[in-house]
PDB file of N, CA and C in Angstrom:
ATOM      1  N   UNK A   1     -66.104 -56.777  98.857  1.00  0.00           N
ATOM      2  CA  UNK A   1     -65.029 -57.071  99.784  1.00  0.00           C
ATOM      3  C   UNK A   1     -64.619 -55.812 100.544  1.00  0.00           C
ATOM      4  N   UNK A   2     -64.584 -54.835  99.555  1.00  0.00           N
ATOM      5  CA  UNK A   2     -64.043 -53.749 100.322  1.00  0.00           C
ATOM      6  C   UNK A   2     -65.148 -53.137 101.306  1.00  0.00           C
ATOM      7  N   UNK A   3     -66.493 -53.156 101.449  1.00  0.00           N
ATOM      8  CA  UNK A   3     -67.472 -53.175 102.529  1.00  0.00           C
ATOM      9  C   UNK A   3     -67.193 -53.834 103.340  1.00  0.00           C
ATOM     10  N   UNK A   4     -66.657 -55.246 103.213  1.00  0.00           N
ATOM     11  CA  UNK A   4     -66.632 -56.181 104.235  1.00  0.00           C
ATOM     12  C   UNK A   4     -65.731 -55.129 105.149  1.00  0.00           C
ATOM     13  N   UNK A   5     -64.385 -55.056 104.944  1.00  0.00           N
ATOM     14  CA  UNK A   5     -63.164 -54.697 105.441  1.00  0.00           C
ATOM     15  C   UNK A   5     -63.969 -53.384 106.133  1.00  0.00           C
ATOM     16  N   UNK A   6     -64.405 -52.564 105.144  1.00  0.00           N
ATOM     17  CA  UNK A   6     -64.794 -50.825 105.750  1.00  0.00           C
ATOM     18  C   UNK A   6     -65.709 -51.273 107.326  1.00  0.00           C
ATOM     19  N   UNK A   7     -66.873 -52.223 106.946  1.00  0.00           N
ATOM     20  CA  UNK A   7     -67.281 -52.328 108.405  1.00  0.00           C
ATOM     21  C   UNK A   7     -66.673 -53.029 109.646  1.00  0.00           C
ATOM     22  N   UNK A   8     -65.841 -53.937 109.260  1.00  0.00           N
ATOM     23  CA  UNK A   8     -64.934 -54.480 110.094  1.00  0.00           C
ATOM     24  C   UNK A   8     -64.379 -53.083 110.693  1.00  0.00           C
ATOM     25  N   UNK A   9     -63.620 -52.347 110.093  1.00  0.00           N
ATOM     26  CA  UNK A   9     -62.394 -51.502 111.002  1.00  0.00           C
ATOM     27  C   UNK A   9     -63.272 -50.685 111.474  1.00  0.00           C
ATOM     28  N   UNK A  10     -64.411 -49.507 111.118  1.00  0.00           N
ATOM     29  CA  UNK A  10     -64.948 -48.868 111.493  1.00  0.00           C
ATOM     30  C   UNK A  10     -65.475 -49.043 112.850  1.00  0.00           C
ATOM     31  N   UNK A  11     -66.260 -50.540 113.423  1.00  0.00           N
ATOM     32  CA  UNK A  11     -66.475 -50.931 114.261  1.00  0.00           C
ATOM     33  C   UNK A  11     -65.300 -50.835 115.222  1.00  0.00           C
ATOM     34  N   UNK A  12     -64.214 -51.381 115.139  1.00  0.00           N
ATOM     35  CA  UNK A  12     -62.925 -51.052 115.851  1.00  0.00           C
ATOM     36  C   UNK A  12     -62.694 -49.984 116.229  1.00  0.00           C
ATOM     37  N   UNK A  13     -62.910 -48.649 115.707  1.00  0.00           N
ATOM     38  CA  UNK A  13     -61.974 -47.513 116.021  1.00  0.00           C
ATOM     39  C   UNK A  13     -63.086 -46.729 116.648  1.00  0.00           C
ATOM     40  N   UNK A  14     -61.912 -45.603 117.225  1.00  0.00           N
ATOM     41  CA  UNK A  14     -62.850 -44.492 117.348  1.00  0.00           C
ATOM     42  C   UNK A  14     -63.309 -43.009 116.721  1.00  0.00           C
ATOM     43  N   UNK A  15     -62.250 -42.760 115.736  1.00  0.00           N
ATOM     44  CA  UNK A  15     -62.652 -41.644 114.611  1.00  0.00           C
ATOM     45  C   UNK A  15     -63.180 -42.964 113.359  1.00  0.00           C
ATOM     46  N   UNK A  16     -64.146 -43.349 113.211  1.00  0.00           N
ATOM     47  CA  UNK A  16     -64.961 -44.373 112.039  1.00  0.00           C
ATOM     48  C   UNK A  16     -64.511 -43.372 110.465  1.00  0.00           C
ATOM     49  N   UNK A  17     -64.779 -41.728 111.116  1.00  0.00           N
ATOM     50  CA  UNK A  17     -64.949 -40.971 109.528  1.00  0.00           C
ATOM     51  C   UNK A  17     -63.609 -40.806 109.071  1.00  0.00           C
ATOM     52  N   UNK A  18     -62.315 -41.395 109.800  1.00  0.00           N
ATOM     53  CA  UNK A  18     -61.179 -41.261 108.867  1.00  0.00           C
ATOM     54  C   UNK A  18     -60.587 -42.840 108.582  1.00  0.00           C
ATOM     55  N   UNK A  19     -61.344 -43.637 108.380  1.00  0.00           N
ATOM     56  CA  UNK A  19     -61.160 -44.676 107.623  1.00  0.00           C
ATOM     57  C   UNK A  19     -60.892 -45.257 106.728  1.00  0.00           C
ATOM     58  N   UNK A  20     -59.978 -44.925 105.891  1.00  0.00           N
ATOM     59  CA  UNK A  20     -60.058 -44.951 104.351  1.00  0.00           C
ATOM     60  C   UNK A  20     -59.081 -46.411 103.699  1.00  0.00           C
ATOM     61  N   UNK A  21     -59.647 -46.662 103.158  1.00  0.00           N
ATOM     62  CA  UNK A  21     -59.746 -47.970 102.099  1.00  0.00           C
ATOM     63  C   UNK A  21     -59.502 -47.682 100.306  1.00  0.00           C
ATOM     64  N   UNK A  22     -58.361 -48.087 100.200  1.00  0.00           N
ATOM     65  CA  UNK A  22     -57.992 -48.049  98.400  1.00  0.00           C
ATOM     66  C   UNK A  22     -57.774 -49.140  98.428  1.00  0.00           C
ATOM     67  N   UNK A  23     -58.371 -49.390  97.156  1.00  0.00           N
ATOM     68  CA  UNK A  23     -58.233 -51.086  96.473  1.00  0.00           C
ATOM     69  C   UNK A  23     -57.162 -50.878  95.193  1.00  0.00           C
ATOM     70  N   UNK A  24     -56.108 -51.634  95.126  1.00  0.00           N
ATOM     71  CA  UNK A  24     -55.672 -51.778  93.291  1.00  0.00           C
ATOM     72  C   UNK A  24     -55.476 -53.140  93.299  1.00  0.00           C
ATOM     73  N   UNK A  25     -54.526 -53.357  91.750  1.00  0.00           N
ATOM     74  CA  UNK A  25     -54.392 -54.663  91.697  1.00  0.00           C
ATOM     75  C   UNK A  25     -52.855 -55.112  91.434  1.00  0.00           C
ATOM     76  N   UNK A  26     -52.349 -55.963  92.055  1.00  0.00           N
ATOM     77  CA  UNK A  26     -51.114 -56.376  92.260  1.00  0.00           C
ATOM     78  C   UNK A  26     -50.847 -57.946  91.967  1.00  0.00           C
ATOM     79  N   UNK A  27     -50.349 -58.682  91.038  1.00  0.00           N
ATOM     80  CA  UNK A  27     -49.476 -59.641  90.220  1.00  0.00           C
ATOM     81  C   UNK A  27     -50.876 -60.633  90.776  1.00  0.00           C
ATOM     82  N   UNK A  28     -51.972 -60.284  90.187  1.00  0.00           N
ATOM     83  CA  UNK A  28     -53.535 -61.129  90.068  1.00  0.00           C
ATOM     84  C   UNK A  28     -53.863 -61.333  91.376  1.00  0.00           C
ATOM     85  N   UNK A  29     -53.537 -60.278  92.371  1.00  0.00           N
ATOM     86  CA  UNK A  29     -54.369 -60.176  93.404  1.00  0.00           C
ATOM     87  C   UNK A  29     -54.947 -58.776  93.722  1.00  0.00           C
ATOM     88  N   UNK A  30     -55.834 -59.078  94.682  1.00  0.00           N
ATOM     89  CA  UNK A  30     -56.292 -57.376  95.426  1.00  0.00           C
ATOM     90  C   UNK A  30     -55.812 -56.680  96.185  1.00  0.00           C
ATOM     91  N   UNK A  31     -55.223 -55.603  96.413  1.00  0.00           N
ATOM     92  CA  UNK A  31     -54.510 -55.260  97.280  1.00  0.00           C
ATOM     93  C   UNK A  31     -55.572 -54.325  98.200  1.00  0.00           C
ATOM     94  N   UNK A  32     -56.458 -54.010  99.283  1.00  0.00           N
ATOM     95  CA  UNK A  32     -56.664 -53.349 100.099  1.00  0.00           C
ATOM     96  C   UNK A  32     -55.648 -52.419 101.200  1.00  0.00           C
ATOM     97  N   UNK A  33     -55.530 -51.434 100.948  1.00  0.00           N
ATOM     98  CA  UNK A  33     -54.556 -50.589 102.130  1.00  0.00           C
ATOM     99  C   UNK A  33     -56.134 -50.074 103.454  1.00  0.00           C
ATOM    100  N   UNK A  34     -55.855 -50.157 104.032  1.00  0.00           N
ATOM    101  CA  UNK A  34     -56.585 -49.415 105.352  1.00  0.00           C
ATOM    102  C   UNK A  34     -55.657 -47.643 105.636  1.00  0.00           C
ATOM    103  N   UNK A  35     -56.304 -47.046 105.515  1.00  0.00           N
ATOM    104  CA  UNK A  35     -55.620 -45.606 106.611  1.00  0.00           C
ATOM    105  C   UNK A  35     -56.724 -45.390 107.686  1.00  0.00           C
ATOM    106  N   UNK A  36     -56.294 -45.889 108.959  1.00  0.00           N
ATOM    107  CA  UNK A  36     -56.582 -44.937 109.939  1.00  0.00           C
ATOM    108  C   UNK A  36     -56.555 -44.017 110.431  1.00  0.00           C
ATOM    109  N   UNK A  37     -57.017 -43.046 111.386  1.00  0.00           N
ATOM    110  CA  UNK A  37     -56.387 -42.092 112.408  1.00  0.00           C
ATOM    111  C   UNK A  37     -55.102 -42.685 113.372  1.00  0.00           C
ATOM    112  N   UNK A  38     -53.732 -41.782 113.415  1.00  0.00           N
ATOM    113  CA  UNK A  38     -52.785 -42.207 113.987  1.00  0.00           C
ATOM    114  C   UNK A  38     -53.367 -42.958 115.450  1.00  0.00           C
ATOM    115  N   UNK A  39     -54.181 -42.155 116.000  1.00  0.00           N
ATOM    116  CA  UNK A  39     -54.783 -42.550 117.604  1.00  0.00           C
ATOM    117  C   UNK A  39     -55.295 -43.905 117.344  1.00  0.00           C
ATOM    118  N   UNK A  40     -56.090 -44.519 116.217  1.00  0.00           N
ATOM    119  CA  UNK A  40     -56.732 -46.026 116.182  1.00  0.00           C
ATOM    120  C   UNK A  40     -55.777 -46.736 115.445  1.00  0.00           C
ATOM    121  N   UNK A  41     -54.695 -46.351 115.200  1.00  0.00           N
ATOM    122  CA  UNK A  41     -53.857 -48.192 114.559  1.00  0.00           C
ATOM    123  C   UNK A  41     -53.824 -48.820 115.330  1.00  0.00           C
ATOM    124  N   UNK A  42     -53.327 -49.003 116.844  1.00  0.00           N
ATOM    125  CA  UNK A  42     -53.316 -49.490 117.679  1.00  0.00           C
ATOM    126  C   UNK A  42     -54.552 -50.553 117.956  1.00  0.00           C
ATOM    127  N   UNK A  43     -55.651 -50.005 117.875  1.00  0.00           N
ATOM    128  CA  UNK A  43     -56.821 -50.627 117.981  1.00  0.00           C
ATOM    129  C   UNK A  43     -57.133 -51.244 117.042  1.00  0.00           C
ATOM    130  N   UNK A  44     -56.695 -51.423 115.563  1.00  0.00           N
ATOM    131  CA  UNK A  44     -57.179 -51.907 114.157  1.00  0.00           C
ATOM    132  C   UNK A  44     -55.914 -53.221 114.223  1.00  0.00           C
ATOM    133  N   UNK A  45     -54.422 -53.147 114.833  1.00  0.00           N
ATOM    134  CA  UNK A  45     -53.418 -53.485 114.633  1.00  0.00           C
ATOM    135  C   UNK A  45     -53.521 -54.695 116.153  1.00  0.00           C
ATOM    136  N   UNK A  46     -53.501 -54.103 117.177  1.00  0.00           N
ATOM    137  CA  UNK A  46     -54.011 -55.386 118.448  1.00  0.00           C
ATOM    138  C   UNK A  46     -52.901 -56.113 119.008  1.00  0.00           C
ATOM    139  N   UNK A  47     -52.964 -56.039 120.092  1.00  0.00           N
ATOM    140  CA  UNK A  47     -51.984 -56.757 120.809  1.00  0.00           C
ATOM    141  C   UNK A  47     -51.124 -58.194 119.471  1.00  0.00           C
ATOM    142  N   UNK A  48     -49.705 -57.581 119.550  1.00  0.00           N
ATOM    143  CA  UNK A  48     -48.816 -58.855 118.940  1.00  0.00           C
ATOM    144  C   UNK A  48     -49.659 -58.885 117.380  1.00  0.00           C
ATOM    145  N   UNK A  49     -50.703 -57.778 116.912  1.00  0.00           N
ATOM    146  CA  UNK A  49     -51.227 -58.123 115.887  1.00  0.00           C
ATOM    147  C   UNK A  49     -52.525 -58.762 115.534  1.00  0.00           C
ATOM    148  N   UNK A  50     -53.001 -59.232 116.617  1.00  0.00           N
ATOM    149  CA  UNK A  50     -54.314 -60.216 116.842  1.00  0.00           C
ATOM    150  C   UNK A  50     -55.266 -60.074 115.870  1.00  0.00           C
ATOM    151  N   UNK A  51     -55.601 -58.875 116.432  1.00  0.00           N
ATOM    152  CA  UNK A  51     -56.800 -57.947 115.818  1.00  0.00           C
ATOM    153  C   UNK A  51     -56.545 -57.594 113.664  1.00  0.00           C
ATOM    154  N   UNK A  52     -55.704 -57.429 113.082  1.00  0.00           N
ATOM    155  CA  UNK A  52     -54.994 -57.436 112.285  1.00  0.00           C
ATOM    156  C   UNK A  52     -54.988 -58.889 111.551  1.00  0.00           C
ATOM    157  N   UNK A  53     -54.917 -59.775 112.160  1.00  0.00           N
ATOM    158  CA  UNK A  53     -54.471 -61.402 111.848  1.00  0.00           C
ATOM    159  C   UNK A  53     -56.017 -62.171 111.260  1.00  0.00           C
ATOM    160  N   UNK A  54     -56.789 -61.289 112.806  1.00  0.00           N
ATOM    161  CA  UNK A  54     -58.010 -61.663 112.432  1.00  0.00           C
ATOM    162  C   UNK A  54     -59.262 -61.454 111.493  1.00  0.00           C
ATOM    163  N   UNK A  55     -58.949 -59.753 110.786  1.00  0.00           N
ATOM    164  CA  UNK A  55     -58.995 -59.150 109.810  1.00  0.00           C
ATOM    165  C   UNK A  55     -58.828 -59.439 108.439  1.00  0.00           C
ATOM    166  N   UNK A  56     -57.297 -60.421 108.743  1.00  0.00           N
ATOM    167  CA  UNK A  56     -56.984 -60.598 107.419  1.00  0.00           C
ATOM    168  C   UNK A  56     -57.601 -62.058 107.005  1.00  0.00           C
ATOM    169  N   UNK A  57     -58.178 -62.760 108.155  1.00  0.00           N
ATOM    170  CA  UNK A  57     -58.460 -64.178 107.891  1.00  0.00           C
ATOM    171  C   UNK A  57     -59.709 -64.398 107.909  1.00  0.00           C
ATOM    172  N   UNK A  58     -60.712 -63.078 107.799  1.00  0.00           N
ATOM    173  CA  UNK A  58     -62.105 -63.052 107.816  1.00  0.00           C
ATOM    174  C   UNK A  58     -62.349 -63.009 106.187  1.00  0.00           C
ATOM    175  N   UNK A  59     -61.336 -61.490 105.885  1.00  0.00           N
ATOM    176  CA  UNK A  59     -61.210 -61.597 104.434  1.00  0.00           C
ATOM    177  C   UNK A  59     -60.817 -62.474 103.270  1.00  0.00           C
ATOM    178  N   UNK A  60     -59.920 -63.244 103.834  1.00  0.00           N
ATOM    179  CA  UNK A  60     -59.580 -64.119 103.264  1.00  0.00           C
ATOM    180  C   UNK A  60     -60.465 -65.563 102.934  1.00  0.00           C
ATOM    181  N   UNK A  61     -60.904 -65.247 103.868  1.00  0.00           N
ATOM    182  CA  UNK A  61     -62.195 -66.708 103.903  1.00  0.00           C
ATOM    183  C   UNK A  61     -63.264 -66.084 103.014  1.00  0.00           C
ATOM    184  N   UNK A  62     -63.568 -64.805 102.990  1.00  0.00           N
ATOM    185  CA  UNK A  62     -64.707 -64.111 102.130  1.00  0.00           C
ATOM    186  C   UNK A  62     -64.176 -64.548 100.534  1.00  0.00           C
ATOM    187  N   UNK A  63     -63.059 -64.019 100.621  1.00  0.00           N
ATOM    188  CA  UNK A  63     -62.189 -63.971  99.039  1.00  0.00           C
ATOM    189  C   UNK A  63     -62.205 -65.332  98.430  1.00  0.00           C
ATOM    190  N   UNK A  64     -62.027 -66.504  99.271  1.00  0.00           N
ATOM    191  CA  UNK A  64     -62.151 -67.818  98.668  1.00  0.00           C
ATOM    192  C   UNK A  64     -63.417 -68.283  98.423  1.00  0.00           C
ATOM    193  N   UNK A  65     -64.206 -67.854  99.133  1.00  0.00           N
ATOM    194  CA  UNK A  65     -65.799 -67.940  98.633  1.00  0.00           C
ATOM    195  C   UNK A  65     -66.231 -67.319  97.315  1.00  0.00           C
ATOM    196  N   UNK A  66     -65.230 -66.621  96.696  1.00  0.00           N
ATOM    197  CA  UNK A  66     -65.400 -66.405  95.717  1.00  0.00           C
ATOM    198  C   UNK A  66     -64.631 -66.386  94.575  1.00  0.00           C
ATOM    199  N   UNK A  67     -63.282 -67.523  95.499  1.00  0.00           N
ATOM    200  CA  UNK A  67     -62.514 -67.847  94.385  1.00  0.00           C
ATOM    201  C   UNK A  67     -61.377 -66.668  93.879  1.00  0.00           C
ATOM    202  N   UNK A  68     -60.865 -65.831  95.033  1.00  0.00           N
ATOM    203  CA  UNK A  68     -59.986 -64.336  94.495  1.00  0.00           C
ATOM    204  C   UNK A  68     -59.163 -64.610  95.289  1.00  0.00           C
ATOM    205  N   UNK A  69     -58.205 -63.844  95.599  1.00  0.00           N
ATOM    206  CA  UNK A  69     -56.834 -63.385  96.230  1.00  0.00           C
ATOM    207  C   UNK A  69     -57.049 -62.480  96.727  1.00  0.00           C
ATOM    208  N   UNK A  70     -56.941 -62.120  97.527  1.00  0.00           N
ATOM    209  CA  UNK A  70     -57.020 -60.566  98.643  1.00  0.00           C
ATOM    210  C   UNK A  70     -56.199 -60.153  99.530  1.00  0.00           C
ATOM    211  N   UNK A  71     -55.533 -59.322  99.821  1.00  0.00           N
ATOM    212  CA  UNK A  71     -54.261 -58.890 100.318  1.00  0.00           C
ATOM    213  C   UNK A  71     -54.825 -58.162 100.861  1.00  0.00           C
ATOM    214  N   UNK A  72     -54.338 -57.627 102.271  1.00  0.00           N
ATOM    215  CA  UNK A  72     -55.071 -56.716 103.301  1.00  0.00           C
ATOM    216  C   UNK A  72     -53.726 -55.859 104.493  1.00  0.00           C
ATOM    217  N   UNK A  73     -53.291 -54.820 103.947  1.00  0.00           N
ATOM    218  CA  UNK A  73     -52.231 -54.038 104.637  1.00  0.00           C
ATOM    219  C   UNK A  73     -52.964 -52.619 104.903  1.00  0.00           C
ATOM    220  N   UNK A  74     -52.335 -52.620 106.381  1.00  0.00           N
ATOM    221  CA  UNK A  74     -52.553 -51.750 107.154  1.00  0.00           C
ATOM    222  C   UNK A  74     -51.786 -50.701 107.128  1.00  0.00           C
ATOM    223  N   UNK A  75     -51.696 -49.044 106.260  1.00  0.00           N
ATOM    224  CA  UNK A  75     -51.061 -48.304 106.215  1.00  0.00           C
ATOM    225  C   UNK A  75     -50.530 -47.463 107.600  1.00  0.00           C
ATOM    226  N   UNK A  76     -49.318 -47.010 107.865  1.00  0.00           N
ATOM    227  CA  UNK A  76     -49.288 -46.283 108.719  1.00  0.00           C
ATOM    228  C   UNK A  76     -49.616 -44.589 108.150  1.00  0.00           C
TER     229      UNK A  76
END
């Protein structure tokens, strides 16, 4: 899952090498944080959120394919 997410945002931005992704676990789900470069939230985050919405509902469809919970927040 957390590949899924890493190539998703990487594709989005434009510094790819400060991308960083921590996984833990929170009340029997996954929690994914994203850190970007301050310059690409904007681009990971998307008009009204779009981009962000759509992120979280790619993963989410992955996660039920396998039957998990997955939580997907975007650190500032």
């Amino acid at each position: 899952m957390q590949d899924l997410i890493l190539v998703i945002t990487k594709a989005l931005v434009d510094k790819p090498d400060e991308v960083k992704i921590t996984e833990k676990e929170e009340n029997g789900a996954t929690v994914y944080e994203i850190k970007v470069a301050d310059s690409d939230m904007g681009k990971v985050i998307g008009k009204q959120g779009r981009i962000a919405k759509a992120i979280r509902a790619v993963v989410k469809a992955a996660a039920a394919k396998e039957d998990k919970k997955v939580i997907v927040d975007i650190m500032d």
